[in-house]
PDB file of N, CA and C in Angstrom:
ATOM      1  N   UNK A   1      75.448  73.339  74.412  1.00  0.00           N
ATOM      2  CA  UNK A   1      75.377  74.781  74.450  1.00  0.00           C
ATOM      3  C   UNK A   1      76.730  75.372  74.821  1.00  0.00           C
ATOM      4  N   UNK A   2      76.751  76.582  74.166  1.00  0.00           N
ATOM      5  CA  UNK A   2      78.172  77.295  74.570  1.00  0.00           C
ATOM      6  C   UNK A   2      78.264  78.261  75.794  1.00  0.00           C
ATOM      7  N   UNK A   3      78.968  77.928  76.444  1.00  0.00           N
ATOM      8  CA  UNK A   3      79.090  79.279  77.584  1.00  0.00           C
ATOM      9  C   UNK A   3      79.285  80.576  76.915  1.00  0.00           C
ATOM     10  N   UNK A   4      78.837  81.756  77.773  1.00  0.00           N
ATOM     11  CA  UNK A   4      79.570  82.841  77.336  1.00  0.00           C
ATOM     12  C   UNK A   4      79.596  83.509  78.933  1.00  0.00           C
ATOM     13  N   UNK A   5      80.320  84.767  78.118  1.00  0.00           N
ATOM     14  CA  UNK A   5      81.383  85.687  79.205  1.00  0.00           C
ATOM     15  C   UNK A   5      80.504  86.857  79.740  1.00  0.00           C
ATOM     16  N   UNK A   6      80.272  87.112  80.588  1.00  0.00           N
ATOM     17  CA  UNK A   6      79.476  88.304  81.301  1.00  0.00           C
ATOM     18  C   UNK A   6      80.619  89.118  82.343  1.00  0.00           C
ATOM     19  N   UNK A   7      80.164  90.619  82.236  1.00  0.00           N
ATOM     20  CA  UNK A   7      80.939  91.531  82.747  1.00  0.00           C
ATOM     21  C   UNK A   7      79.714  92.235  83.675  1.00  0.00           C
ATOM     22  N   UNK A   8      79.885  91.896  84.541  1.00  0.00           N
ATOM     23  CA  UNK A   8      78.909  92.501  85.574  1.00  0.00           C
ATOM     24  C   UNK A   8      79.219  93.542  86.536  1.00  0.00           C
ATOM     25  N   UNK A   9      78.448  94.786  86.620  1.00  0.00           N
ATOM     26  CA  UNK A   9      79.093  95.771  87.306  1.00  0.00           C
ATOM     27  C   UNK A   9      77.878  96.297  88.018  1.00  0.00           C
ATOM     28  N   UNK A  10      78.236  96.582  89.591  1.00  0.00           N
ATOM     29  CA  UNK A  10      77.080  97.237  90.177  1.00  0.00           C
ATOM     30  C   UNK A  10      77.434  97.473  91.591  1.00  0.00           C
ATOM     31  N   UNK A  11      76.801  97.875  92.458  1.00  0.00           N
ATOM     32  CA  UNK A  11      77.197  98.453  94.243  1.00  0.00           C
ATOM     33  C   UNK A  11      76.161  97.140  94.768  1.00  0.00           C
ATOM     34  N   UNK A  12      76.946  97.064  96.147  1.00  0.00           N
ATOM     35  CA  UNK A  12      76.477  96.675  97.009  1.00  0.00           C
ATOM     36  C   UNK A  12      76.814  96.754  98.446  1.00  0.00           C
ATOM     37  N   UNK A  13      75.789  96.472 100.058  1.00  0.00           N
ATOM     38  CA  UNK A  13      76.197  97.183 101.010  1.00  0.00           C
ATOM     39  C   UNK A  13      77.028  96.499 101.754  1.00  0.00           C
ATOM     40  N   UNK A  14      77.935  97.696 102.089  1.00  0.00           N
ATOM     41  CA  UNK A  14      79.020  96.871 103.159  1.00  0.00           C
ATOM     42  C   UNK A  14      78.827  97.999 104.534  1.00  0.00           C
ATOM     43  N   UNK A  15      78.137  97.182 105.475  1.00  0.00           N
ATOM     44  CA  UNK A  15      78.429  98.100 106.187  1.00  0.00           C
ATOM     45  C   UNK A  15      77.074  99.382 106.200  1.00  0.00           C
ATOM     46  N   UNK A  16      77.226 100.356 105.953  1.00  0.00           N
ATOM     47  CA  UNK A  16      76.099 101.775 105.712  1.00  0.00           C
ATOM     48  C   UNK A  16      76.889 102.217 104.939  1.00  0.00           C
ATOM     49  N   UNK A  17      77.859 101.612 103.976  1.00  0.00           N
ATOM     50  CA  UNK A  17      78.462 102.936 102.937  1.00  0.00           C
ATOM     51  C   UNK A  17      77.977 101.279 101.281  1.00  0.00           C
ATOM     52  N   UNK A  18      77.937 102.173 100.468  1.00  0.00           N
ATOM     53  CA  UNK A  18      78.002 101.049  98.792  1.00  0.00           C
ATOM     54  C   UNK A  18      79.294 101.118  98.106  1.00  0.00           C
ATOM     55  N   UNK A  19      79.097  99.701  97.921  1.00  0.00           N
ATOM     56  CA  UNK A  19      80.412  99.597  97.840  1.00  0.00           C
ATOM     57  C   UNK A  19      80.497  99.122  95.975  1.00  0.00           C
ATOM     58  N   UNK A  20      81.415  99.410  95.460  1.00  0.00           N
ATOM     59  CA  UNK A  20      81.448  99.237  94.035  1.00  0.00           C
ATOM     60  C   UNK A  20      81.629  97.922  93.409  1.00  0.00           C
ATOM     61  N   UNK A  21      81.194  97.074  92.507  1.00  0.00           N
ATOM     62  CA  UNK A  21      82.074  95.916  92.443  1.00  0.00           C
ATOM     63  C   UNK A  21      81.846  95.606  90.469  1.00  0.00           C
ATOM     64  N   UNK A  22      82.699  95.225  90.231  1.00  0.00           N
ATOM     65  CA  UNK A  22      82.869  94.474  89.265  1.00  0.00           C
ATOM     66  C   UNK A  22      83.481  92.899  88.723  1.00  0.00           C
ATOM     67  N   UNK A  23      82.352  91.758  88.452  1.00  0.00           N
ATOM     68  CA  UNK A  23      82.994  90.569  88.509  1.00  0.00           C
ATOM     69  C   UNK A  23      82.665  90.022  86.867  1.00  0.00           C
ATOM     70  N   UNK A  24      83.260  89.310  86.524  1.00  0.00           N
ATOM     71  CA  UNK A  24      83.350  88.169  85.215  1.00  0.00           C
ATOM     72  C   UNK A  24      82.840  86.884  85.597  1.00  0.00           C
ATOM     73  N   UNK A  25      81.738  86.409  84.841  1.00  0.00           N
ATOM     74  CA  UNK A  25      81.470  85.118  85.012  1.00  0.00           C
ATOM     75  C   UNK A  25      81.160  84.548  83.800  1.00  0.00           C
ATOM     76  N   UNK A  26      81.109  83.285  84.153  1.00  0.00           N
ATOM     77  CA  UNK A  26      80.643  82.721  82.674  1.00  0.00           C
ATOM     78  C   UNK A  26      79.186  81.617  83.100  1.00  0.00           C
ATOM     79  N   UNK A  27      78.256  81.523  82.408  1.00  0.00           N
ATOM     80  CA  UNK A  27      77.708  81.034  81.949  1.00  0.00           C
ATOM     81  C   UNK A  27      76.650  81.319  80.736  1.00  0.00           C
ATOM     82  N   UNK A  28      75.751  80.094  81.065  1.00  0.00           N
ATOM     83  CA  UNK A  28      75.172  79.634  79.620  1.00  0.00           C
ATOM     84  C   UNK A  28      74.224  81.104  78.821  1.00  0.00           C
ATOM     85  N   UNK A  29      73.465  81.608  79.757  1.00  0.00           N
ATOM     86  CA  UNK A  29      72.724  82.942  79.520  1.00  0.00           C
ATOM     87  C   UNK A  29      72.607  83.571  80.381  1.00  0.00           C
ATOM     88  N   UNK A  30      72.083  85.097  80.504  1.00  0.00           N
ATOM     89  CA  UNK A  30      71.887  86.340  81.004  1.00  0.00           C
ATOM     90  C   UNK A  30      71.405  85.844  82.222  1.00  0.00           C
ATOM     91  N   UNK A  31      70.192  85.124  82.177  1.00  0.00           N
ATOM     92  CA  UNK A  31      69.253  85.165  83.245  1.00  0.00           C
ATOM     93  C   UNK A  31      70.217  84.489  84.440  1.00  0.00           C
ATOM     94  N   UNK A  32      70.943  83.023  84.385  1.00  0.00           N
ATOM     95  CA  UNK A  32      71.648  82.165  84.822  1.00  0.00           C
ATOM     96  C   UNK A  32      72.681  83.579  85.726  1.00  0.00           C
ATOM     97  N   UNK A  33      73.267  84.504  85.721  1.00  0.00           N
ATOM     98  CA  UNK A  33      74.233  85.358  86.015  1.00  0.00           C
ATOM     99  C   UNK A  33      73.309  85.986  87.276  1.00  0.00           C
ATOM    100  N   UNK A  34      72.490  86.201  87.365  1.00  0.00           N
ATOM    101  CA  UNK A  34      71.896  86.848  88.462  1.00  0.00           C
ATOM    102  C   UNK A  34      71.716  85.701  89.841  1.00  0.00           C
ATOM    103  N   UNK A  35      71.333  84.409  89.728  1.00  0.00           N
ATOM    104  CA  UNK A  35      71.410  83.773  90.614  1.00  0.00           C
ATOM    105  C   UNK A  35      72.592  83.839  91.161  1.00  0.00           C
ATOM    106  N   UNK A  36      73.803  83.202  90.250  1.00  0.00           N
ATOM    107  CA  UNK A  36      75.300  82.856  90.549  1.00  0.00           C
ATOM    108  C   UNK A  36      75.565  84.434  90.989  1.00  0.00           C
ATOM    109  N   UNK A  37      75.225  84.834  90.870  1.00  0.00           N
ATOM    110  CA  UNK A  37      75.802  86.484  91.794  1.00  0.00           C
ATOM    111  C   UNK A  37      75.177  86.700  92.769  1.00  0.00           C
ATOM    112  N   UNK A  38      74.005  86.919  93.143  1.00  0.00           N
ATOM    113  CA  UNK A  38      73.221  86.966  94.390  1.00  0.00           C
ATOM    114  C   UNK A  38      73.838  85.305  95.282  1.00  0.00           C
ATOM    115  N   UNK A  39      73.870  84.750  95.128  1.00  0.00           N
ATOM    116  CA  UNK A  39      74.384  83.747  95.867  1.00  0.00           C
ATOM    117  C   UNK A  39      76.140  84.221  96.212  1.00  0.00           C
ATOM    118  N   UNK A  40      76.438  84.017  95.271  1.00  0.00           N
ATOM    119  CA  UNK A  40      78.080  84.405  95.748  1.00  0.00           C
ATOM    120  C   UNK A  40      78.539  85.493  96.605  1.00  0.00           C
ATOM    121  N   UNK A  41      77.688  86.669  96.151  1.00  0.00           N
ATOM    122  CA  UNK A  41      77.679  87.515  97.446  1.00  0.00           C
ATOM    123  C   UNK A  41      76.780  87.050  98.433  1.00  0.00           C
ATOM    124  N   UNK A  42      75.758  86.431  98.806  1.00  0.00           N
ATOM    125  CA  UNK A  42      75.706  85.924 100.019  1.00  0.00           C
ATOM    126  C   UNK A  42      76.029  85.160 101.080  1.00  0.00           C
ATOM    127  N   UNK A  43      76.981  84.338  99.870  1.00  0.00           N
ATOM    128  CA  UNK A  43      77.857  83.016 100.512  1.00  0.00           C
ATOM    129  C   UNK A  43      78.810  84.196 101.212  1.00  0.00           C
ATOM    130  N   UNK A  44      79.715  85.234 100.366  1.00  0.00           N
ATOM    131  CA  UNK A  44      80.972  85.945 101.070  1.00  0.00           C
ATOM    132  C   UNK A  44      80.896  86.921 101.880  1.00  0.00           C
ATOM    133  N   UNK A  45      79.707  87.771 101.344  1.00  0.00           N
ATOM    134  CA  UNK A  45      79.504  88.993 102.465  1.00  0.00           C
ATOM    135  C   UNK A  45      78.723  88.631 103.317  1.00  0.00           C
ATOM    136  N   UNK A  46      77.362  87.654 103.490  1.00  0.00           N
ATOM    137  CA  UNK A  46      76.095  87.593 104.134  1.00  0.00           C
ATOM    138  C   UNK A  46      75.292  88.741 104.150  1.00  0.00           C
ATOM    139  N   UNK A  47      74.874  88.920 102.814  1.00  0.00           N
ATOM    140  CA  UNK A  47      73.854  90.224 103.178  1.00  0.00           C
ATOM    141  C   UNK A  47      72.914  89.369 101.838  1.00  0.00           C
ATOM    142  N   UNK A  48      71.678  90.257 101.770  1.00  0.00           N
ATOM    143  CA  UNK A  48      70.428  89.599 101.386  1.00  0.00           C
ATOM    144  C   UNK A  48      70.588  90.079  99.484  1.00  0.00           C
ATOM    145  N   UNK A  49      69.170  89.359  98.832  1.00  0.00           N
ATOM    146  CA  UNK A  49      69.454  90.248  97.452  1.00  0.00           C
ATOM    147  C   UNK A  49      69.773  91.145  97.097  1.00  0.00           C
ATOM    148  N   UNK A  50      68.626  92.240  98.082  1.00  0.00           N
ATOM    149  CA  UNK A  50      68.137  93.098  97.980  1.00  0.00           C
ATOM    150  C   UNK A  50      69.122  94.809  98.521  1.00  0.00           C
ATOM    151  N   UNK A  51      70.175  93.727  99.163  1.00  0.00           N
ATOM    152  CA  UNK A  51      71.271  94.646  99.078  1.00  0.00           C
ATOM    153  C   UNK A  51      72.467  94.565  98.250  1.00  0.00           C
ATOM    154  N   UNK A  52      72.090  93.891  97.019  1.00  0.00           N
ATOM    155  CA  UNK A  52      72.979  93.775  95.699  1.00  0.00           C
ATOM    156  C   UNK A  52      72.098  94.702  94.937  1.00  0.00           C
ATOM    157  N   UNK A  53      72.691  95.951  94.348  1.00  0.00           N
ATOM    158  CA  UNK A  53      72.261  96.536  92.756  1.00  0.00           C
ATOM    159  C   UNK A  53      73.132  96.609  91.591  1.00  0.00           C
ATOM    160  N   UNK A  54      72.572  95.514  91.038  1.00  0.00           N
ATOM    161  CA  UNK A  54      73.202  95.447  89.623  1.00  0.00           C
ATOM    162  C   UNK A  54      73.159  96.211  88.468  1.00  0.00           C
ATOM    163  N   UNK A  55      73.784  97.058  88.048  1.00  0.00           N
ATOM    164  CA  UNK A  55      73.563  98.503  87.306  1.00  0.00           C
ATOM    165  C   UNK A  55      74.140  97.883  85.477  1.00  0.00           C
ATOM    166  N   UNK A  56      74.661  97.138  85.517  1.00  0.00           N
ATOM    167  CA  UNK A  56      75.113  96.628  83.978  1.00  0.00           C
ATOM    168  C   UNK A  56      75.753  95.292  84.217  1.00  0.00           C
ATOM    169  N   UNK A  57      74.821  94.482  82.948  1.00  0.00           N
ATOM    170  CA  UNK A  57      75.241  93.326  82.577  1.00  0.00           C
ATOM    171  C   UNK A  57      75.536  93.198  80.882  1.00  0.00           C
ATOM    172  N   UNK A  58      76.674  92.443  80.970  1.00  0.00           N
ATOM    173  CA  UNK A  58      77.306  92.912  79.368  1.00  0.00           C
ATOM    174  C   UNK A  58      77.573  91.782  78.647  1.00  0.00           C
ATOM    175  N   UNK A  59      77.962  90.731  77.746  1.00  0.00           N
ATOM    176  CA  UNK A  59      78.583  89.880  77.000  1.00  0.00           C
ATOM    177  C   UNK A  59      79.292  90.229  76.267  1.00  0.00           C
ATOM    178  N   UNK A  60      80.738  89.677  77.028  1.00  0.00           N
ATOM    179  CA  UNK A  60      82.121  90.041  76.580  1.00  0.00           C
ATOM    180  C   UNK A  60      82.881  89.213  75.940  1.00  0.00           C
ATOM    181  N   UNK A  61      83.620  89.185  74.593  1.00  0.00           N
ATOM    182  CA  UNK A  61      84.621  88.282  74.084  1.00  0.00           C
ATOM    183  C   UNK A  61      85.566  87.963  74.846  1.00  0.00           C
ATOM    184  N   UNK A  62      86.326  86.556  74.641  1.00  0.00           N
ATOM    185  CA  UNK A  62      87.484  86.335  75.601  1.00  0.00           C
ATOM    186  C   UNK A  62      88.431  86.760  75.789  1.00  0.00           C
ATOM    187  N   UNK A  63      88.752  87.280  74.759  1.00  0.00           N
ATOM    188  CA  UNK A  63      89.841  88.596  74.605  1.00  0.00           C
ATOM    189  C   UNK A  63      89.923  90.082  75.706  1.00  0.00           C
ATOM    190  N   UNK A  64      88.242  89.828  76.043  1.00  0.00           N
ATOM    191  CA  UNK A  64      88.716  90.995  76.857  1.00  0.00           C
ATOM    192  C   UNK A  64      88.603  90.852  78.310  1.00  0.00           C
ATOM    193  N   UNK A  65      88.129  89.317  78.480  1.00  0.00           N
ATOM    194  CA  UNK A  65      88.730  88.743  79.985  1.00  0.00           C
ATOM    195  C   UNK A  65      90.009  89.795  80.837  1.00  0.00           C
ATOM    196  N   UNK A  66      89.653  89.971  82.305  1.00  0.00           N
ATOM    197  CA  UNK A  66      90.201  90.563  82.759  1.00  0.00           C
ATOM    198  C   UNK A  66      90.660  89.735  84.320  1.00  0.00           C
ATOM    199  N   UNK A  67      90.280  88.972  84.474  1.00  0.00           N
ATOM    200  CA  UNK A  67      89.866  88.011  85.760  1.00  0.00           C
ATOM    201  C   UNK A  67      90.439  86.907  85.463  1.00  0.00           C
ATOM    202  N   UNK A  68      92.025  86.437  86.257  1.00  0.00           N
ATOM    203  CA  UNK A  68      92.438  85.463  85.811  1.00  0.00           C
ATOM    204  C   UNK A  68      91.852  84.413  85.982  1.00  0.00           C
ATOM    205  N   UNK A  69      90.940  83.920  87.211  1.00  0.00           N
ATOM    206  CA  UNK A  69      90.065  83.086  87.390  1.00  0.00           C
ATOM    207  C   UNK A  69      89.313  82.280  86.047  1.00  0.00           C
ATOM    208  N   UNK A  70      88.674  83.233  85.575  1.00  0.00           N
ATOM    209  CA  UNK A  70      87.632  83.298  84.290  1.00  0.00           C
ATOM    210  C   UNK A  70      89.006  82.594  82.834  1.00  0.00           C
ATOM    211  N   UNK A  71      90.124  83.188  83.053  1.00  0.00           N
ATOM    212  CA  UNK A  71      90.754  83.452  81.991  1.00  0.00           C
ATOM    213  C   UNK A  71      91.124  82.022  81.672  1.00  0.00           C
ATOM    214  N   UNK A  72      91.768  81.450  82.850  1.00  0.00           N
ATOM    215  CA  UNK A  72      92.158  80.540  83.044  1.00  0.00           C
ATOM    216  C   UNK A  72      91.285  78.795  82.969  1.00  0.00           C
ATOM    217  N   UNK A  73      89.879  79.452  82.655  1.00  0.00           N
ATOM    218  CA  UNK A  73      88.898  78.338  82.880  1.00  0.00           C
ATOM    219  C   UNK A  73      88.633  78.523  80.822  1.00  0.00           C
ATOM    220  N   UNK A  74      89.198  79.230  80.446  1.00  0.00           N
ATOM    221  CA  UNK A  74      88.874  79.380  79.081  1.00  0.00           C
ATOM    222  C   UNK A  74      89.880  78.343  78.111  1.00  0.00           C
ATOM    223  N   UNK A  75      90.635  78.237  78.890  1.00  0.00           N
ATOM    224  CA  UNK A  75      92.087  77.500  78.213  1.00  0.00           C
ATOM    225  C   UNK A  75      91.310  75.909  77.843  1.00  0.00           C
TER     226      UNK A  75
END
């Protein structure tokens, strides 16, 4: 199976204020992107799901990689 590119954009809490975020990930499908994000922000911020809102999930060509991280795993 082929990976693909997701552009994920949505708030989450820091604190009592929301905070904005936008990240690039890759995997295999849509569904797979919501775990690997709810985890990653819990591993870094420690806050629960339910204070992640995910407002848009997108599939993006590599071309429009923006995240050298991501960019760099494409090579």
């Amino acid at each position: 199976m082929k990976t693909k590119i997701f552009r994920i954009q949505g708030k989450f809490v820091m604190g009592e204020n929301l905070k904005p975020f936008t990240k690039e990930l890759k995997a295999l499908k849509e569904e797979d992107i919501y775990e690997r994000l709810y985890s990653e922000f819990g591993s870094k911020h420690h806050i629960g799901r339910y204070q992640v809102k995910i407002e848009k999930i997108e599939e993006i060509s590599a071309e429009d990689v923006q995240d050298p991280v991501v960019k760099a795993l494409l090579r």
